[in-house]
C-alpha atoms as a PDB file:
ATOM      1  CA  UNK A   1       2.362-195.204 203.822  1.00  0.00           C
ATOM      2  CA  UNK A   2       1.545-191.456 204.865  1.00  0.00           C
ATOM      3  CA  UNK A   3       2.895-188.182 203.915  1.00  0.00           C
ATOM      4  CA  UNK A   4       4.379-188.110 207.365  1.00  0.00           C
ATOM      5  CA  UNK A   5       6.167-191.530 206.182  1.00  0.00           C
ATOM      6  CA  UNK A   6       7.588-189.193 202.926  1.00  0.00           C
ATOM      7  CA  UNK A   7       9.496-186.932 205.446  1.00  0.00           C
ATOM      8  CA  UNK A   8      10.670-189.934 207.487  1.00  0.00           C
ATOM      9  CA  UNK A   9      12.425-191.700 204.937  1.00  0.00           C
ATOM     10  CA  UNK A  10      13.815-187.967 202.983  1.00  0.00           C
ATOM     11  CA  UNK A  11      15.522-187.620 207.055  1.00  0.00           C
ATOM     12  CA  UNK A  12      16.744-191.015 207.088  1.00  0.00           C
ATOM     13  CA  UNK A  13      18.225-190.401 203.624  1.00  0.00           C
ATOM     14  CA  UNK A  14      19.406-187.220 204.740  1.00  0.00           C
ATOM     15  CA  UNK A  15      21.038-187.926 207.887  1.00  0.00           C
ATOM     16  CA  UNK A  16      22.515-191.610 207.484  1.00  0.00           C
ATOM     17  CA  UNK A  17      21.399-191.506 211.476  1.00  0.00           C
ATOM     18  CA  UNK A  18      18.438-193.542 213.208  1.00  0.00           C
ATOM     19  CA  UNK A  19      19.334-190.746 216.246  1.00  0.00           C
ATOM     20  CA  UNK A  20      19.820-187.461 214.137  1.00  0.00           C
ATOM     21  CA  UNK A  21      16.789-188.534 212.074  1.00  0.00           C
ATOM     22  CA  UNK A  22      14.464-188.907 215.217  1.00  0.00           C
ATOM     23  CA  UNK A  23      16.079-185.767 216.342  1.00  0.00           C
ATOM     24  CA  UNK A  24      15.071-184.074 213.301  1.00  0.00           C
ATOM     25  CA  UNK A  25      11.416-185.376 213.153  1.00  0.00           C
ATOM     26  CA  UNK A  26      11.089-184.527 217.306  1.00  0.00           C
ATOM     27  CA  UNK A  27      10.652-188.220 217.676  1.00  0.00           C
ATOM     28  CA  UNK A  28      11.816-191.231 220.110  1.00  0.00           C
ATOM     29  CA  UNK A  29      14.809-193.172 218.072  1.00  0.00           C
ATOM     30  CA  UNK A  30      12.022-195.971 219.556  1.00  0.00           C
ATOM     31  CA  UNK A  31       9.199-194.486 218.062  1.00  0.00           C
ATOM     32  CA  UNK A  32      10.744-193.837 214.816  1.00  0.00           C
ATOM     33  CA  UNK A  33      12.383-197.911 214.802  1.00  0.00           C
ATOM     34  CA  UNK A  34       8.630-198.917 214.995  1.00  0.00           C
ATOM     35  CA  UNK A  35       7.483-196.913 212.069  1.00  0.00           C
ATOM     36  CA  UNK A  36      10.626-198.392 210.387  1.00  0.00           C
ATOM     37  CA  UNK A  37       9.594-201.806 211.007  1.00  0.00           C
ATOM     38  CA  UNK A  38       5.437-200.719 210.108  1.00  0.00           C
ATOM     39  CA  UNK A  39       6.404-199.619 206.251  1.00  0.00           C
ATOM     40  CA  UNK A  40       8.675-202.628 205.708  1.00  0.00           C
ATOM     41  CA  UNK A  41       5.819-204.604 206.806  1.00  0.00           C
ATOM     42  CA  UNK A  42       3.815-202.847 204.726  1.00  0.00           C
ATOM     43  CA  UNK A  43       5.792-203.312 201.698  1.00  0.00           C
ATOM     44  CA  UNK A  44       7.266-206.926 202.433  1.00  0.00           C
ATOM     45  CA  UNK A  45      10.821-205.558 201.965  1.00  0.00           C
ATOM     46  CA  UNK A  46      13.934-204.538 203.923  1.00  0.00           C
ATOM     47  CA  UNK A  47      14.434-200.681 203.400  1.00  0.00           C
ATOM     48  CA  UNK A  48      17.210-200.264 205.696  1.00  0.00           C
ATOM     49  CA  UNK A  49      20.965-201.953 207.294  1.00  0.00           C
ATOM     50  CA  UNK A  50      21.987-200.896 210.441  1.00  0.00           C
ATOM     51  CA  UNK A  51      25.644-200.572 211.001  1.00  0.00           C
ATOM     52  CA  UNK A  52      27.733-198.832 214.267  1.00  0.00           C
ATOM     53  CA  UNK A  53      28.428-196.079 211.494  1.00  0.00           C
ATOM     54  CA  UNK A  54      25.223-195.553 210.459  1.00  0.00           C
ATOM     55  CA  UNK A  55      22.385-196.665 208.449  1.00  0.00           C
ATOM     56  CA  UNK A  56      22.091-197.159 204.583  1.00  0.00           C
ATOM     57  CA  UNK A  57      18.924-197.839 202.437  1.00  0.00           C
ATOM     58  CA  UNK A  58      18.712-201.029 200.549  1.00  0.00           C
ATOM     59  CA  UNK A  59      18.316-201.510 196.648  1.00  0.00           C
ATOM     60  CA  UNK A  60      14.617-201.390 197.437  1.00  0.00           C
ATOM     61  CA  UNK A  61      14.846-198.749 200.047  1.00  0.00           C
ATOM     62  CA  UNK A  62      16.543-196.565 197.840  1.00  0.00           C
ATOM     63  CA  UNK A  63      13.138-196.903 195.436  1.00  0.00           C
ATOM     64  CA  UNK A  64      10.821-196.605 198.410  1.00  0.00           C
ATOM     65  CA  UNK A  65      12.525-193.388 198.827  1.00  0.00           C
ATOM     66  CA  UNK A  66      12.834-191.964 194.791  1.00  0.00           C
ATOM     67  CA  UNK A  67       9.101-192.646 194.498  1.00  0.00           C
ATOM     68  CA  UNK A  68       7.793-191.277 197.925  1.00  0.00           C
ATOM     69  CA  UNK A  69      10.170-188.055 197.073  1.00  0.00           C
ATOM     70  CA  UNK A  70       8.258-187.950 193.613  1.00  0.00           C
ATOM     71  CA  UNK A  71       4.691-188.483 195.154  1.00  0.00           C
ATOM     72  CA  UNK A  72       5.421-185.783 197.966  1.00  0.00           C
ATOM     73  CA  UNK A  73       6.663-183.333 195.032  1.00  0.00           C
ATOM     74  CA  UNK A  74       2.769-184.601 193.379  1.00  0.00           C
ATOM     75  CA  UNK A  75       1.332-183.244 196.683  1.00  0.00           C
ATOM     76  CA  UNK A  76       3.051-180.377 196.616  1.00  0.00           C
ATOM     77  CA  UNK A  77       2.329-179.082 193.447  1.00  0.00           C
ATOM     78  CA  UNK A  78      -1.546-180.201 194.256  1.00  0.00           C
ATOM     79  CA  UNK A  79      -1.998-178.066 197.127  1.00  0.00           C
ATOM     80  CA  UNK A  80       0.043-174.879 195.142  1.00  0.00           C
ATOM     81  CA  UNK A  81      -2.396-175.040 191.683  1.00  0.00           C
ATOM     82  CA  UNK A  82      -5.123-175.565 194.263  1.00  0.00           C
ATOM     83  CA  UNK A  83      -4.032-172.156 196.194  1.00  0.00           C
ATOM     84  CA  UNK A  84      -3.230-170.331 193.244  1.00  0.00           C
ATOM     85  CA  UNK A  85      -7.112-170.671 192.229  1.00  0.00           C
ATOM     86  CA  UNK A  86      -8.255-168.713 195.495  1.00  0.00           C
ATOM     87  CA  UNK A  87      -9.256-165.103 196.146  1.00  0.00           C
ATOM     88  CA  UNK A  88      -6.855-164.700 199.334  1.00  0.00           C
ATOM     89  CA  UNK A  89      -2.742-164.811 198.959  1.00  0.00           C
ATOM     90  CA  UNK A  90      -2.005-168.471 199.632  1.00  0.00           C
ATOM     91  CA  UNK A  91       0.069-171.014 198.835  1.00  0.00           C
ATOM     92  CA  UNK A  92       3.687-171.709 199.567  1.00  0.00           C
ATOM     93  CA  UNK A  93       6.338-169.277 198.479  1.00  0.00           C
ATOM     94  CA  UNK A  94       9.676-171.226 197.792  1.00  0.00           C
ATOM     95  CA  UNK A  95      12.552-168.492 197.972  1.00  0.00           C
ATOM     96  CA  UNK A  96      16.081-168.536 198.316  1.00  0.00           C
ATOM     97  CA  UNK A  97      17.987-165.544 199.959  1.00  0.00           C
ATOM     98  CA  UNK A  98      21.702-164.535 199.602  1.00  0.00           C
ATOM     99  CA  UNK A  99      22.647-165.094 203.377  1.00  0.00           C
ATOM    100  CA  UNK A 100      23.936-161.015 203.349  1.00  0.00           C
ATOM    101  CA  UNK A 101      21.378-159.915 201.976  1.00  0.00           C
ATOM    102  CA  UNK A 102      19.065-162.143 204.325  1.00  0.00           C
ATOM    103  CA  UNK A 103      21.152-160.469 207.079  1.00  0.00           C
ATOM    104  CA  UNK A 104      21.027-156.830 206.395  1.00  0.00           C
ATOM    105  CA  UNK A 105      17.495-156.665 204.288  1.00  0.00           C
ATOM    106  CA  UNK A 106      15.037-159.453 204.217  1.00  0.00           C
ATOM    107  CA  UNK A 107      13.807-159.398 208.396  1.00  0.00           C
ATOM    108  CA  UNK A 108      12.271-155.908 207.673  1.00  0.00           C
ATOM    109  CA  UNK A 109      10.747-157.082 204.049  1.00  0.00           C
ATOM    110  CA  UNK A 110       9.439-160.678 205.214  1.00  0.00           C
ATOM    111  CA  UNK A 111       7.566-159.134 208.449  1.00  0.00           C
ATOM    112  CA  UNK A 112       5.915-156.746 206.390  1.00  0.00           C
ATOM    113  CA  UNK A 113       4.939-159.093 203.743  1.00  0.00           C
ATOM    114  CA  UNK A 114       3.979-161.898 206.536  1.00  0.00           C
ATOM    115  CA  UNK A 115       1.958-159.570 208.375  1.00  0.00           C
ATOM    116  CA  UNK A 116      -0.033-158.782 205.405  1.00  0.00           C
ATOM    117  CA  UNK A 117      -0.445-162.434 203.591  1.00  0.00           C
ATOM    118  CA  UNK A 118      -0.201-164.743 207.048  1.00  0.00           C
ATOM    119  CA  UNK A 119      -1.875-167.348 204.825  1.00  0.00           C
ATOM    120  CA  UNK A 120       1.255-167.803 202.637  1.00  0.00           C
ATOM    121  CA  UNK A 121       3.473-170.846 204.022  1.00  0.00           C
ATOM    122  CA  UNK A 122       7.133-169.473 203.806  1.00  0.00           C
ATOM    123  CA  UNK A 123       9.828-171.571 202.581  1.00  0.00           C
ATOM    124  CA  UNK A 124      13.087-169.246 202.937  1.00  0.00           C
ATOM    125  CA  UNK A 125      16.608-170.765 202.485  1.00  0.00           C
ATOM    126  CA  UNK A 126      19.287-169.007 203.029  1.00  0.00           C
ATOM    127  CA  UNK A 127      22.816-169.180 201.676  1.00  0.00           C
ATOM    128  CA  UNK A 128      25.582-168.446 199.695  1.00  0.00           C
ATOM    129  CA  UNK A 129      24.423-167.511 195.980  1.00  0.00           C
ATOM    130  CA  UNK A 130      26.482-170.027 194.117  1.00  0.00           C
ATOM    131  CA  UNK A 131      24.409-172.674 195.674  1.00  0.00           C
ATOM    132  CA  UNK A 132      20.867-171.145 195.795  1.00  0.00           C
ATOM    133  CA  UNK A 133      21.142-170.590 191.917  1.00  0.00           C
ATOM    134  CA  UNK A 134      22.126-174.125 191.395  1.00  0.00           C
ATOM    135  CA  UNK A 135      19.112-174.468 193.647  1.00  0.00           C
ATOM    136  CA  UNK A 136      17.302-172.439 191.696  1.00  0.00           C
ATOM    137  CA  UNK A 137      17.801-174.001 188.250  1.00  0.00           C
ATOM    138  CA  UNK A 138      17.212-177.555 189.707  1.00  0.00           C
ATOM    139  CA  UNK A 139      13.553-176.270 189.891  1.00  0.00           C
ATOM    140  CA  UNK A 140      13.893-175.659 193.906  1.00  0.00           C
ATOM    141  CA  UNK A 141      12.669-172.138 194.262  1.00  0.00           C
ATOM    142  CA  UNK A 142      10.365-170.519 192.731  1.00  0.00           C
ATOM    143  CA  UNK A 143      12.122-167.637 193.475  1.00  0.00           C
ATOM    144  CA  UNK A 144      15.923-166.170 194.257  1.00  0.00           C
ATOM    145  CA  UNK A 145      17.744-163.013 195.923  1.00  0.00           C
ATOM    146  CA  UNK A 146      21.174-163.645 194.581  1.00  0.00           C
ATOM    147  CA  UNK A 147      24.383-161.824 194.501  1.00  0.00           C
ATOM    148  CA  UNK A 148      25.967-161.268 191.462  1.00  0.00           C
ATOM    149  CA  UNK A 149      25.290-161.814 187.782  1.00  0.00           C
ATOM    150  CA  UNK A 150      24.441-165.186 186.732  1.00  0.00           C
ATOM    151  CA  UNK A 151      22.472-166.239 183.090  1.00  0.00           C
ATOM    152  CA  UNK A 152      19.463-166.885 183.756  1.00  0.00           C
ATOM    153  CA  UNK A 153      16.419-166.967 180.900  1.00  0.00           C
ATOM    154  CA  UNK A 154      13.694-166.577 183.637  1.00  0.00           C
ATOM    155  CA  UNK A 155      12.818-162.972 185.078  1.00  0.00           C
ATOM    156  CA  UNK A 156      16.205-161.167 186.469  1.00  0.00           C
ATOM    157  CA  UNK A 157      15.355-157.531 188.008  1.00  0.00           C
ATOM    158  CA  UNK A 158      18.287-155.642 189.525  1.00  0.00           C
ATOM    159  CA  UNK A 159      17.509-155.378 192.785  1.00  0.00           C
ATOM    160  CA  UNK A 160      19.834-152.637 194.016  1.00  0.00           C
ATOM    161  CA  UNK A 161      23.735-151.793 193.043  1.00  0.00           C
ATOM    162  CA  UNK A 162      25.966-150.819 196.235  1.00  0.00           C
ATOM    163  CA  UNK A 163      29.972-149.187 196.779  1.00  0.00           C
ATOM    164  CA  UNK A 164      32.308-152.160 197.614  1.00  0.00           C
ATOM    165  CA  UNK A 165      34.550-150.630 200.519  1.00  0.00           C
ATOM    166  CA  UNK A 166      37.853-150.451 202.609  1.00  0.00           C
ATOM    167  CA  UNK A 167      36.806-149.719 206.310  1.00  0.00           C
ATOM    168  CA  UNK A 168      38.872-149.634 209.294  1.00  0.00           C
ATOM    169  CA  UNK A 169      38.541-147.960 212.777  1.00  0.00           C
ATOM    170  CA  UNK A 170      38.498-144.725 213.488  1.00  0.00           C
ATOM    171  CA  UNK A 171      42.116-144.808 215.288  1.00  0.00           C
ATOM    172  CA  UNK A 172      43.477-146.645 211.780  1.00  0.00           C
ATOM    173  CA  UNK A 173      41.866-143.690 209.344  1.00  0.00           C
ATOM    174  CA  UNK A 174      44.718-142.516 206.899  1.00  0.00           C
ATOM    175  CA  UNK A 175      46.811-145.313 208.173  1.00  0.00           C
ATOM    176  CA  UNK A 176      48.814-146.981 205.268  1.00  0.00           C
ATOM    177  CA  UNK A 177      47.294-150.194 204.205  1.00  0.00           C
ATOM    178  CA  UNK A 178      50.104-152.090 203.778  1.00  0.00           C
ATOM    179  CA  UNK A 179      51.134-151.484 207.647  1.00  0.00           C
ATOM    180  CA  UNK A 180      48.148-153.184 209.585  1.00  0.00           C
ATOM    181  CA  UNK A 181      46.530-156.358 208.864  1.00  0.00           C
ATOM    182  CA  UNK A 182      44.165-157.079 206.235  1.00  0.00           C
ATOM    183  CA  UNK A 183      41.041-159.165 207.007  1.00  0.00           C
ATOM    184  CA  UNK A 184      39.524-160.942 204.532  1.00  0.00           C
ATOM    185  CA  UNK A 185      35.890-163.075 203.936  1.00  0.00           C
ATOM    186  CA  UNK A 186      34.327-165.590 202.336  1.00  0.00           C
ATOM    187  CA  UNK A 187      32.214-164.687 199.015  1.00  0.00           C
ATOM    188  CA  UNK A 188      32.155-166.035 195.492  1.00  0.00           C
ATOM    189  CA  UNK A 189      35.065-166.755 193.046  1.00  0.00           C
ATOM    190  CA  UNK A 190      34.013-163.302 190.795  1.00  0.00           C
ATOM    191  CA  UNK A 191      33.584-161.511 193.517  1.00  0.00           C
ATOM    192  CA  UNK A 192      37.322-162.852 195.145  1.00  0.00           C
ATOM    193  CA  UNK A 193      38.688-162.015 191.701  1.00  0.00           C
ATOM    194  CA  UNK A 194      37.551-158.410 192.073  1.00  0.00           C
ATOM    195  CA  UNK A 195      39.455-157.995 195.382  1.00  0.00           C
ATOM    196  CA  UNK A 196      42.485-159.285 194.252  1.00  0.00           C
ATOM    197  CA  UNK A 197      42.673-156.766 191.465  1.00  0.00           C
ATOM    198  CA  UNK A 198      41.622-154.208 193.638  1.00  0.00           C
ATOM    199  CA  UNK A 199      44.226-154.869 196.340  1.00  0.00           C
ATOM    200  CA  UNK A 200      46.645-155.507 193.007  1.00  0.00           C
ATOM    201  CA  UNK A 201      46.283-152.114 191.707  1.00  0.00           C
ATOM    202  CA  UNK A 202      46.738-150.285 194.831  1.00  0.00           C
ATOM    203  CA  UNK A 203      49.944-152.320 195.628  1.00  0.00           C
ATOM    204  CA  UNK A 204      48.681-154.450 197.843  1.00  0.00           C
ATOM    205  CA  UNK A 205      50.551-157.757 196.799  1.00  0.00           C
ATOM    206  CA  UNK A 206      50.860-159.807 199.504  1.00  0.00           C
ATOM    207  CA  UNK A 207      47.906-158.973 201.670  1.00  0.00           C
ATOM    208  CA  UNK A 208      48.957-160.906 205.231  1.00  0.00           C
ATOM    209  CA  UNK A 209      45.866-161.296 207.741  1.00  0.00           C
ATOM    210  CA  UNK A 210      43.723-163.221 208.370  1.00  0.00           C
ATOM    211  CA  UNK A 211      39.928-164.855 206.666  1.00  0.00           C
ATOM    212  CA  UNK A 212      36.462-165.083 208.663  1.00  0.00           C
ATOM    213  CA  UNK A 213      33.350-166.563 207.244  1.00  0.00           C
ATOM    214  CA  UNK A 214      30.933-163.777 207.585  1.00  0.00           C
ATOM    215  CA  UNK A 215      31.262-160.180 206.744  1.00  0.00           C
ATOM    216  CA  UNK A 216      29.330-159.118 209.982  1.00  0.00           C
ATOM    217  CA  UNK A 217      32.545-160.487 211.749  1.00  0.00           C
ATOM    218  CA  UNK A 218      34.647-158.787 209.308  1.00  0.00           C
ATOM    219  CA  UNK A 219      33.106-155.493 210.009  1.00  0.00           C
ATOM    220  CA  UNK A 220      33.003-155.887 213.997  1.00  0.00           C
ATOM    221  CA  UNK A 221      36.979-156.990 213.507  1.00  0.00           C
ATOM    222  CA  UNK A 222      37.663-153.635 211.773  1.00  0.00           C
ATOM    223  CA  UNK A 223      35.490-151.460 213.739  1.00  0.00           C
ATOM    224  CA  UNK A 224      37.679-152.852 217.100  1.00  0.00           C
ATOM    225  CA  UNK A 225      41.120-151.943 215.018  1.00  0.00           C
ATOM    226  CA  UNK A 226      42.061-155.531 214.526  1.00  0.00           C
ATOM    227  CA  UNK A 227      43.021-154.489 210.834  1.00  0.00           C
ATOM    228  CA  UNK A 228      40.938-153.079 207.805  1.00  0.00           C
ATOM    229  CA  UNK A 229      38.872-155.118 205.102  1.00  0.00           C
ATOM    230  CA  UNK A 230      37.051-154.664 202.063  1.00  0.00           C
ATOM    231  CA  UNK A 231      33.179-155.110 202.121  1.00  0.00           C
ATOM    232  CA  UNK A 232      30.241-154.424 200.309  1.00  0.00           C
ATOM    233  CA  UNK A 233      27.874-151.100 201.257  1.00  0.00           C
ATOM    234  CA  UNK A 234      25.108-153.562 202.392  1.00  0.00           C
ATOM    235  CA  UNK A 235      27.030-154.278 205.917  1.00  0.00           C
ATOM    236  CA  UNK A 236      27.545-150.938 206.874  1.00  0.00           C
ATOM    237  CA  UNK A 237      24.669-149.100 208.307  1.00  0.00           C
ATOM    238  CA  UNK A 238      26.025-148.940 211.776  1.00  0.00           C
ATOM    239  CA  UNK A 239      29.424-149.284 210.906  1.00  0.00           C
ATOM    240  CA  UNK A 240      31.214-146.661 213.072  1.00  0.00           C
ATOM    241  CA  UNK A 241      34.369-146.360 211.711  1.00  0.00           C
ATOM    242  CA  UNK A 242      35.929-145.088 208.757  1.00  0.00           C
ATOM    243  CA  UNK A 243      34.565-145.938 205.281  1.00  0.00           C
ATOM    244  CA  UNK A 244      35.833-145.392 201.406  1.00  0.00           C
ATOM    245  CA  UNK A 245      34.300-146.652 198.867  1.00  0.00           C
ATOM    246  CA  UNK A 246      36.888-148.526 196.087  1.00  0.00           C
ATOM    247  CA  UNK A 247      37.772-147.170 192.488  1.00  0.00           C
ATOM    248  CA  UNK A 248      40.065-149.532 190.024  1.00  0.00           C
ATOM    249  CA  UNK A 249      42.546-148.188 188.724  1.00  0.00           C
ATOM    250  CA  UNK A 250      40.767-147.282 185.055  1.00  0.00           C
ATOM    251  CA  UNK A 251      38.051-145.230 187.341  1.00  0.00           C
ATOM    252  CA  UNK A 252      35.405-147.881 187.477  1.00  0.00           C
ATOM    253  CA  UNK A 253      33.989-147.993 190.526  1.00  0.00           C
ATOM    254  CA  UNK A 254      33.868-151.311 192.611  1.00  0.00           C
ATOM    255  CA  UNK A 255      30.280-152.443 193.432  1.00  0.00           C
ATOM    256  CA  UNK A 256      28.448-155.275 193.729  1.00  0.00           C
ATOM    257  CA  UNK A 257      24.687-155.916 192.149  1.00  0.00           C
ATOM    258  CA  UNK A 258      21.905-158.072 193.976  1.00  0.00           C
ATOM    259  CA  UNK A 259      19.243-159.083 191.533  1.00  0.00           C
ATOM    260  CA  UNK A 260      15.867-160.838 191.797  1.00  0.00           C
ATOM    261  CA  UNK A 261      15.788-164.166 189.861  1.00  0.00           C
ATOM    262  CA  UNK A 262      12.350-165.417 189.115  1.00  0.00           C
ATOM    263  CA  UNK A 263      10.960-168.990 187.092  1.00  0.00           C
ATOM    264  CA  UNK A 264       8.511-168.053 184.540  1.00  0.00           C
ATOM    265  CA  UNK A 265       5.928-170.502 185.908  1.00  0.00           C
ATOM    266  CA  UNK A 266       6.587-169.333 189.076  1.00  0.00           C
ATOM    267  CA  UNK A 267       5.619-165.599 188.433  1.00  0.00           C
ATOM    268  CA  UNK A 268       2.105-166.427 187.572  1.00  0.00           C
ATOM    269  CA  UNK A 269       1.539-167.297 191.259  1.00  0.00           C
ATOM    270  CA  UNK A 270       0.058-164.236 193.425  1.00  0.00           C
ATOM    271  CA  UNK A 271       2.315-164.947 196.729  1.00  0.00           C
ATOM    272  CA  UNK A 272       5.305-165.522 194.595  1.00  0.00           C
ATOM    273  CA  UNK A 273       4.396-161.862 192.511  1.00  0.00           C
ATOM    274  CA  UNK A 274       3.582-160.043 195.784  1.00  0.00           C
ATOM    275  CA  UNK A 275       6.851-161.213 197.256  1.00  0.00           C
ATOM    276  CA  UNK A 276       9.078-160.032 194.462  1.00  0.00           C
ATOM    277  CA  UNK A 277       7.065-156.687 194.188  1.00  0.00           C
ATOM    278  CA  UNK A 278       7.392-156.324 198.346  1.00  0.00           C
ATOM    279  CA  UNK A 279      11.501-157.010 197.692  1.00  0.00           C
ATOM    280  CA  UNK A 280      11.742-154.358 194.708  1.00  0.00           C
ATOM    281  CA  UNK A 281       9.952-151.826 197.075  1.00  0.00           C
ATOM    282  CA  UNK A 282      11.595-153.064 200.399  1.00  0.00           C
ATOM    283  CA  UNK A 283       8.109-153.707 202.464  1.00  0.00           C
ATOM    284  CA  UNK A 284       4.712-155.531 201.494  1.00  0.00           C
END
């Protein structure tokens, strides 16, 4: 078996799908069969059943694949401890990015730090921040962008602090908000706590409207008149409407905090330093 076989099998397992796995490894279904057939040849043992819904990984299979995922990990870490000990900015940098923040922030911040360190191999996720920190604490990233406060007993650097706002159009400005139709967005259960005690406070009981899964569709919604929302400071640079940033009722303001979460280990690595320094600054 080859590395190449490593990722073939981690598809396989992946997708359930001989078609969707060839798809996913730009290969012929044919040519990926073959290579099927060559490393249960290899081994003397059925990996896989074939069914009209699918394909599932024998007994044996299913330790083909737990020990090939453990010896491409081996590689892995090989080729980083092997970087780390270089003069230039190498190795791979394993980050995960808060989709919004991803959005509105990173594009300026990874083209800066690419330009200037082309020899580090970028491994980005994006995603909602709930998952990327259990991401994070399964040892997947070495480091995370994340929105919110989680405990964490690695490195955690606030990253920035930003007005959570009501916006609507220009046409809706001073319009009661209990007359026009509230959008609303996905985000994470603190964050949907703090929205309903916002809308709570200001009387705002039974908010009627409508949900999208993005705030960059929530904004473009509002800025057309469609109805007003409440959304964080980080989506609004070219937001042309009307914009007022939210106070609860005791006078705290409503924000919402991105910090930089960081594995000790992790830190020690040049690309994975430089990165983190290049997001506290916002450039390489």
């Amino acid at each position: 078996m080859t590395e190449k076989d490593f990722l073939l099998l981690k598809a396989l397992h992946e997708t359930e799908n001989i078609t969707k796995a060839a798809d996913r490894l730009f290969m012929t279904q044919s040519a990926l069969s073959k290579r099927i057939m060559a490393i249960e040849e290899e081994l003397d043992t059925q990996i896989l059943v074939r069914s009209r819904q699918g394909i599932r990984f024998t007994p044996a299979g299913e330790e083909v694949y737990r020990s090939s995922s453990a010896a491409a990990k081996e590689l892995e870490a090989m080729r980083t401890r092997l970087d780390s000990i270089r003069d230039t900015v190498c190795g791979t940098l394993r980050a995960g990015i808060s989709v919004n923040y991803a959005l509105y922030r990173l594009p300026d911040v990874l083209a800066s730090y690419h330009k200037k360190y082309p020899d580090v191999r970028l491994n980005i996720r994006t995603g909602r921040s709930q998952d990327l920190f259990k991401t994070l604490t399964d040892g997947m990233l070495d480091i995370a962008v994340l929105r919110g406060d989680y405990p964490w007993d690695g490195t955690k650097f606030l990253l920035s602090q930003e007005s959570v706002c009501v916006i609507c159009s220009r046409d809706n400005k001073g319009r009661p908000l209990n007359e026009y139709t509230y959008i609303g967005h996905q985000t994470d259960p603190v964050q949907s706590v703090r929205i309903s005690r916002w809308l709570r406070e200001n009387g705002i009981r039974n908010a009627e409207g409508f949900s999208v899964d993005s705030i960059a569709a929530c904004t473009e919604m509002a800025a057309r008149g469609i109805g007003w929302a409440i959304v964080p400071e980080i989506a609004l640079d070219r937001f042309g409407g009307d914009i007022r940033p939210c106070t609860f009722e005791d006078g705290e303001p409503f924000v919402r905090r991105t910090y930089i979460y960081g594995t000790p280990d992790a830190l020690e690595l040049s690309q994975v330093r430089l990165f983190m320094e290049a997001l506290k600054k916002g450039k390489a």
